[in-house]
Protein backbone atom coordinates (compact mmCIF):
# COMPACT_ATOMS: atom_id res chain seq x y z
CA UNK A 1 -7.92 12.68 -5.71
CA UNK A 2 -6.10 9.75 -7.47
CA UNK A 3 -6.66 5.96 -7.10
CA UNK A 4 -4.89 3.59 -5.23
CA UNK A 5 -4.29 1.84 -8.52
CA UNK A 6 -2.96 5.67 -9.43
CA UNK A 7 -0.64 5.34 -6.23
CA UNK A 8 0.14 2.27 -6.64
CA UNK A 9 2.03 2.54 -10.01
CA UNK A 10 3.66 5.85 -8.85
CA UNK A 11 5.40 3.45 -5.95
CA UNK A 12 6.74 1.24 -8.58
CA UNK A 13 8.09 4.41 -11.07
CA UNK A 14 11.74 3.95 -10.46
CA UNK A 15 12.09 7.29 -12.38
CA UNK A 16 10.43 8.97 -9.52
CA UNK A 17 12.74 9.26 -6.51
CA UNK A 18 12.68 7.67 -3.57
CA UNK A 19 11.05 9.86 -1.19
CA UNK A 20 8.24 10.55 -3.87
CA UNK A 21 7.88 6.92 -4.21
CA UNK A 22 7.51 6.76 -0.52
CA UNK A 23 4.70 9.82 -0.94
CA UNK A 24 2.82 7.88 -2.88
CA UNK A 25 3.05 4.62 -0.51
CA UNK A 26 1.53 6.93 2.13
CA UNK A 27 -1.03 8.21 -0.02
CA UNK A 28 -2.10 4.54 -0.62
CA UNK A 29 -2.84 3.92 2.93
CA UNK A 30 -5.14 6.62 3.30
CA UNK A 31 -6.90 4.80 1.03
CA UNK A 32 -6.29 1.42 2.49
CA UNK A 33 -5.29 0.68 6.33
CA UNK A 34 -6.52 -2.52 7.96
CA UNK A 35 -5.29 -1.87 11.49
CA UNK A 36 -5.21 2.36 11.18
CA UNK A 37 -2.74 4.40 9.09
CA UNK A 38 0.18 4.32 11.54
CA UNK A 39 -0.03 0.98 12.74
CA UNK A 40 -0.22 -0.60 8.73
CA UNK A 41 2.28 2.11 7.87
CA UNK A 42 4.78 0.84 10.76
CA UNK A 43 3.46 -2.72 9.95
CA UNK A 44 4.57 -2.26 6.38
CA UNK A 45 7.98 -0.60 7.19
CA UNK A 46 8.77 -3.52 9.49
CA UNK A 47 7.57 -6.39 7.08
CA UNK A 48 9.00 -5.04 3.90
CA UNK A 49 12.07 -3.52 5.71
CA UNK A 50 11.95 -0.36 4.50
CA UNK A 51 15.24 1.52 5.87
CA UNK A 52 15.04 5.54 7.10
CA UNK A 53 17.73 5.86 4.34
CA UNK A 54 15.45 4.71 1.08
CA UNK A 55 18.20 4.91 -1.60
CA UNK A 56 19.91 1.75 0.54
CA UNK A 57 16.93 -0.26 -0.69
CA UNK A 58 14.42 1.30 -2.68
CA UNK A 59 13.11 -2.01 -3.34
CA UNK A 60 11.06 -1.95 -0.04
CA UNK A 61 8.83 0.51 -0.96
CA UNK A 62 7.61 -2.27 -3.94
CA UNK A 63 7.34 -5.41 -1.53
CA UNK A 64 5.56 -2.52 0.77
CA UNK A 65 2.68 -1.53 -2.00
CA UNK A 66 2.57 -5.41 -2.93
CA UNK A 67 1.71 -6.46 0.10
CA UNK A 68 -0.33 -3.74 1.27
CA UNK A 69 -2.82 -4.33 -2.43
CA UNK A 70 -2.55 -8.11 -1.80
CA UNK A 71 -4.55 -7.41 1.59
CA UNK A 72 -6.77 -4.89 -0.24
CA UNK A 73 -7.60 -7.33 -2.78
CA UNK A 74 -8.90 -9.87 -0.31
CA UNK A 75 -10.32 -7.70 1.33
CA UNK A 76 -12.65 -6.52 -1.45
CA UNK A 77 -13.05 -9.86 -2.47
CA UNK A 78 -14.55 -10.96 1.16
CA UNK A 79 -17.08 -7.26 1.13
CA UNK A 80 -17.95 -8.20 -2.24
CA UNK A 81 -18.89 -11.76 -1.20
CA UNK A 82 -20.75 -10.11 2.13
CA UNK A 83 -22.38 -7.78 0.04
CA UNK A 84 -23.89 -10.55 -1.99
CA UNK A 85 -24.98 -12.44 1.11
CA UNK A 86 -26.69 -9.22 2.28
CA UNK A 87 -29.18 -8.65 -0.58
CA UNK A 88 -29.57 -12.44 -0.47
């Protein structure tokens, strides 16, 4: 199974098409989903407005991914810093 990362830079391949694109964004939050996969996944098609036609704004699917690593990233950064406290 691929990466997030992997995922990640699918979603942003603008040579893929959309509803690949939108494959991969899925794929991401089975790797990643704060509040549960269909609660981030409606979260993110709210917040990033992604429309149920994707070639009106294909865009979405990148400020989707963005914002779905930016929480992933501080996430890891605050286990990371728990982790540390823990063997402390």
């Amino acid at each position: 199974m691929a990466s997030f990362a992997t995922h990640r830079l699918r979603v942003h391949d603008s040579a893929r098409p959309p509803y690949r694109r939108l494959s991969a964004l899925r794929t991401c939050l089975t790797e990643f989903a704060p509040y549960g996969f269909y609660a981030t996944y409606h979260h993110l098609c709210r917040s990033a407005g992604i429309p149920r036609d994707l070639d009106e704004d294909p865009g979405s699917l990148v400020r989707a991914v963005e914002e779905l690593d930016e929480a992933r990233r501080l996430w890891l950064a605050e286990l990371a810093a728990w982790q540390v406290g823990r063997r402390a």
